[in-house]
C-alpha atoms as a PDB file:
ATOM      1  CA  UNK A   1    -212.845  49.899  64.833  1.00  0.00           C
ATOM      2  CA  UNK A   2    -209.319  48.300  64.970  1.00  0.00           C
ATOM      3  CA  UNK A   3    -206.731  47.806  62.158  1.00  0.00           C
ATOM      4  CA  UNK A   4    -203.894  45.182  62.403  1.00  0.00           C
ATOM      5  CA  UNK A   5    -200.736  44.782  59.696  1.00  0.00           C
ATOM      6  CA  UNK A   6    -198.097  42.587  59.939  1.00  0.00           C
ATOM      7  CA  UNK A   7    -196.297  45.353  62.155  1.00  0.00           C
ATOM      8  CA  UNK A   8    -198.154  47.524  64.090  1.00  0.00           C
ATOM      9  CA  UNK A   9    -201.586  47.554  65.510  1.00  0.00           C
ATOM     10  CA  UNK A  10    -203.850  50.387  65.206  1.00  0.00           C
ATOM     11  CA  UNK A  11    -207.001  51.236  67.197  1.00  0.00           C
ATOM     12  CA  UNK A  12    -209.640  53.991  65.781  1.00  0.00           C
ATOM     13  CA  UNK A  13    -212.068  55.612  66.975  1.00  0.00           C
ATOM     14  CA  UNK A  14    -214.977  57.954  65.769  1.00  0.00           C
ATOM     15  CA  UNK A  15    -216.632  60.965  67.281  1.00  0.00           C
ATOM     16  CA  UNK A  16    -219.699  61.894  65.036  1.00  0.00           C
ATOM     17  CA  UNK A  17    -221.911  65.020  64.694  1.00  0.00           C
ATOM     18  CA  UNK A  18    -219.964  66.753  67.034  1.00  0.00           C
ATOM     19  CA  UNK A  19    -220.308  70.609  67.352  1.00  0.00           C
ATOM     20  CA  UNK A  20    -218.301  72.820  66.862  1.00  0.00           C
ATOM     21  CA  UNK A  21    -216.525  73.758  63.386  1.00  0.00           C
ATOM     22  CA  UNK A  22    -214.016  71.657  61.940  1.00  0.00           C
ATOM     23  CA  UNK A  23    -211.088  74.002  61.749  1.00  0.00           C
ATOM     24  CA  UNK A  24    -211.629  74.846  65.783  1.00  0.00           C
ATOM     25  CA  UNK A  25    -211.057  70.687  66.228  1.00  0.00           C
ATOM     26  CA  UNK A  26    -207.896  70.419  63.895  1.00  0.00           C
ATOM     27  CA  UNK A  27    -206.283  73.772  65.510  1.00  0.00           C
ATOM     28  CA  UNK A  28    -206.286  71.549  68.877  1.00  0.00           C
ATOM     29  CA  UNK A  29    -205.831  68.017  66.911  1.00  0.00           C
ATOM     30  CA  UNK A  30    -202.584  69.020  65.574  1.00  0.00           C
ATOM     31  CA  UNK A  31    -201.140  69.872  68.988  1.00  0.00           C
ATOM     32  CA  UNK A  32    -201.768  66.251  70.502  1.00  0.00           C
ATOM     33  CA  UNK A  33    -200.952  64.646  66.973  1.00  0.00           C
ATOM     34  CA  UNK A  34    -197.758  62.243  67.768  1.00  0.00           C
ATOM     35  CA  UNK A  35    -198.275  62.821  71.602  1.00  0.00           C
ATOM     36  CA  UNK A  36    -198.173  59.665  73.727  1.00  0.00           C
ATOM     37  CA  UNK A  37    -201.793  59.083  75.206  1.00  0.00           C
ATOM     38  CA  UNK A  38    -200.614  60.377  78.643  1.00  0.00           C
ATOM     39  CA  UNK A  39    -199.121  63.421  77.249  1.00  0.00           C
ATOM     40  CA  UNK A  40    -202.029  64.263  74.992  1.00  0.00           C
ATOM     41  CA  UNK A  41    -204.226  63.989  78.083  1.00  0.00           C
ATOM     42  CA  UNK A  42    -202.552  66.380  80.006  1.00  0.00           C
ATOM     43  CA  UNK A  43    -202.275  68.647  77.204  1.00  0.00           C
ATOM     44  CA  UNK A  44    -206.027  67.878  76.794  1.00  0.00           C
ATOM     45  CA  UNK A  45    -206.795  68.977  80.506  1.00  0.00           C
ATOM     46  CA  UNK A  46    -204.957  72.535  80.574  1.00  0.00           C
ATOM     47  CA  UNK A  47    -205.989  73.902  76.872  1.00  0.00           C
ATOM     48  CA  UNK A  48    -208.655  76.611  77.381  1.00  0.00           C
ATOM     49  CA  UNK A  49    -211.010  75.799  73.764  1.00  0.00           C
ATOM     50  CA  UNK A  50    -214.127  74.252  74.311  1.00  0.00           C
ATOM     51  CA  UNK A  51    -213.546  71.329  71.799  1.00  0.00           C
ATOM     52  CA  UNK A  52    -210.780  69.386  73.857  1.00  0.00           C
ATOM     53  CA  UNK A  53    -214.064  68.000  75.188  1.00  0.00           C
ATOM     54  CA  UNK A  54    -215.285  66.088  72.453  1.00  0.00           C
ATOM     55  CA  UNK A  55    -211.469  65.341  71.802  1.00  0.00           C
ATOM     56  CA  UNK A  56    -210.881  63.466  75.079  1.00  0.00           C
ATOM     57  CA  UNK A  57    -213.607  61.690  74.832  1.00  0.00           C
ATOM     58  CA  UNK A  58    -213.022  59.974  71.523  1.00  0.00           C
ATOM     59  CA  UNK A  59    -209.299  59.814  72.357  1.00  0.00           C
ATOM     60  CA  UNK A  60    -210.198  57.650  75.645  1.00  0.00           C
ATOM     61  CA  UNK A  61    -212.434  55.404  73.039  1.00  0.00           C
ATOM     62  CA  UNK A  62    -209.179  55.229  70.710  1.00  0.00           C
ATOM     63  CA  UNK A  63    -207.392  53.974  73.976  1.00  0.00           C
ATOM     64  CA  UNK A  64    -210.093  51.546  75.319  1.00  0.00           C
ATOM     65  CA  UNK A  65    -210.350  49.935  71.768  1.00  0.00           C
ATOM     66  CA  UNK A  66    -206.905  49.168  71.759  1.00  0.00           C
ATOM     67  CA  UNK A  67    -206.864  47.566  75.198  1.00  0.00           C
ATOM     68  CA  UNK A  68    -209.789  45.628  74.996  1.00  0.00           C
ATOM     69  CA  UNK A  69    -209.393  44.361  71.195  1.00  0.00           C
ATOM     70  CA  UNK A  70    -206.125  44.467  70.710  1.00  0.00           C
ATOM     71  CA  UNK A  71    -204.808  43.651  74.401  1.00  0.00           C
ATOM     72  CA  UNK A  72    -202.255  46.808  74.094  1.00  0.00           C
ATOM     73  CA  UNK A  73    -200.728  48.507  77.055  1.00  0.00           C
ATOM     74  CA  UNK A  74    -202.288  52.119  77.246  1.00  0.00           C
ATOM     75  CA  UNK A  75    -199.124  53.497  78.968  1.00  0.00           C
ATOM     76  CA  UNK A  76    -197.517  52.683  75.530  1.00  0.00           C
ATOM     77  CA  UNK A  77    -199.945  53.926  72.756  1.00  0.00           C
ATOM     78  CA  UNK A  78    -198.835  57.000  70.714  1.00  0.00           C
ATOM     79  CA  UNK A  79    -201.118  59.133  68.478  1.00  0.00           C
ATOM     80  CA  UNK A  80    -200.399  58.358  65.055  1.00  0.00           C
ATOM     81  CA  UNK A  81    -203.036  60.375  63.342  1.00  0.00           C
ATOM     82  CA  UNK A  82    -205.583  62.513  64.007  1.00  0.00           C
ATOM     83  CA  UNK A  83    -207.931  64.252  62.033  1.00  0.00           C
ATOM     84  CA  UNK A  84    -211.519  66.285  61.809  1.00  0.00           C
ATOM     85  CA  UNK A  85    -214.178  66.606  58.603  1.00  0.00           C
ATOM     86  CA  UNK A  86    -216.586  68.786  58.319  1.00  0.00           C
ATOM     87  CA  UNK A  87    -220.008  67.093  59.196  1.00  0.00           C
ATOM     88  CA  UNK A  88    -223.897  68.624  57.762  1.00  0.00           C
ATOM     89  CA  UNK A  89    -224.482  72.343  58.760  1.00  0.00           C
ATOM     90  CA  UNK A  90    -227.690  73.022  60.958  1.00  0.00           C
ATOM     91  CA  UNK A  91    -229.396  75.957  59.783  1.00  0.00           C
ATOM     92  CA  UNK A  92    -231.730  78.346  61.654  1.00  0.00           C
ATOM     93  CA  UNK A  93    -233.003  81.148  61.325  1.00  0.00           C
ATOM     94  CA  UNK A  94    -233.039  84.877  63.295  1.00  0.00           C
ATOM     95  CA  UNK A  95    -235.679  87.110  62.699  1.00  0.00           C
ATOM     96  CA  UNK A  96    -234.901  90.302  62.352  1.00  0.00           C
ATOM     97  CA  UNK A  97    -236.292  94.220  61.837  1.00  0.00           C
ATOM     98  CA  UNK A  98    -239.204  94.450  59.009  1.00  0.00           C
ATOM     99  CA  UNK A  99    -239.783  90.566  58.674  1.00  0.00           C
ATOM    100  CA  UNK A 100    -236.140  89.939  57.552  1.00  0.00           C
ATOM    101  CA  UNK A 101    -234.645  86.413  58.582  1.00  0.00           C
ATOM    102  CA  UNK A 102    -230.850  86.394  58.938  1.00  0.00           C
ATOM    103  CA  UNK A 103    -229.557  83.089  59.074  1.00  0.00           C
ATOM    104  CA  UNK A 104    -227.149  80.959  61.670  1.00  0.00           C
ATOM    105  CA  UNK A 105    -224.711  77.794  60.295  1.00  0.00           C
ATOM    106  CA  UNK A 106    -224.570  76.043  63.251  1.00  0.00           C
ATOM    107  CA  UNK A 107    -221.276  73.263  62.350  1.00  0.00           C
ATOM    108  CA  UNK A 108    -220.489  69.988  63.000  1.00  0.00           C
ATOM    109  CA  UNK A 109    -217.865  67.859  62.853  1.00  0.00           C
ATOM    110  CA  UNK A 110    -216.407  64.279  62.557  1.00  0.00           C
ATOM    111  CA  UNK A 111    -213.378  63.922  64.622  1.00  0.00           C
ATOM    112  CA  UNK A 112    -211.272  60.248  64.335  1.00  0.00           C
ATOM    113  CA  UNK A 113    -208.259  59.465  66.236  1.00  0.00           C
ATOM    114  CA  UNK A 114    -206.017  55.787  65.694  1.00  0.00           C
ATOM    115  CA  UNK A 115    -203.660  55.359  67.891  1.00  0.00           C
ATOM    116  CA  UNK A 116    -200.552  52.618  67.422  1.00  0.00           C
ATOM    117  CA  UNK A 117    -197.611  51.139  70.097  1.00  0.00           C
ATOM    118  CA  UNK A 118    -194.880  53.061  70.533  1.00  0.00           C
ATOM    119  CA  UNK A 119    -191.725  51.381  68.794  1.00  0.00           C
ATOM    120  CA  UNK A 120    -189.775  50.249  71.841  1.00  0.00           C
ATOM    121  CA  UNK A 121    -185.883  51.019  72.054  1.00  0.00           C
ATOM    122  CA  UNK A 122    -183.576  47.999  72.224  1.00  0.00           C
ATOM    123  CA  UNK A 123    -180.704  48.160  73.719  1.00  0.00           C
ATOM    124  CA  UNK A 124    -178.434  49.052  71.097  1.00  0.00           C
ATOM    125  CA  UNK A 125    -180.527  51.741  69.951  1.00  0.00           C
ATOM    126  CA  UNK A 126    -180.425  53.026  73.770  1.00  0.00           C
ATOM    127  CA  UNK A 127    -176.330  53.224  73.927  1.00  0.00           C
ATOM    128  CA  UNK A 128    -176.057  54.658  70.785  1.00  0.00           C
END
């Protein structure tokens, strides 16, 4: 899904039904949030939670939308948001002593990432 204004050009992409809980997601979201796309990679690569996964991959889809709709550079994208809902619960059941059931919320989430150009410096900005 891509979004273009007058300005910038944004590239989104989806990731749906993922597991894992939502709040697990946005703890690792909102360290890549505003990253440039090679940064958040790296970042990606070294984190030890099981969710930068699911993250990578929808952050490479972010990427390859914007290159192949949008013809943008990837060594120039930025994050600009990032974000995770909370998708349907799966629900099972555990039996336990004396024909009690206990139960198990397995979670889900939706996790969407745009990303946009970085603004480039001109050279006034630079010497100032």
């Amino acid at each position: 899904m891509t979004k273009t204004t007058e300005t910038t050009k944004t590239a989104i992409a989806h990731g749906n039904y993922v597991r894992g809980s939502a709040s697990k997601v946005r703890r690792v979201l909102d360290q890549i949030r505003g990253k440039s796309y090679r940064d958040a990679l790296i970042m990606l690569e070294f984190m030890p939670y099981r969710s930068t996964y699911p993250i990578t991959k929808v952050l490479r889809s972010a990427v390859a939308n914007a290159e192949h709709n949008l013809g943008m550079d990837p060594s120039n994208l930025v994050i600009s948001s990032a974000w995770a809902n909370s998708g349907p619960v799966m629900k099972r059941y555990r039996p336990r002593a004396q024909g009690r059931a206990f139960s198990i919320k397995k979670q889900t989430c939706h996790i969407s990432i745009s990303v946009e150009s970085a603004p480039t410096q001109t050279n006034a900005e630079v010497q100032n």
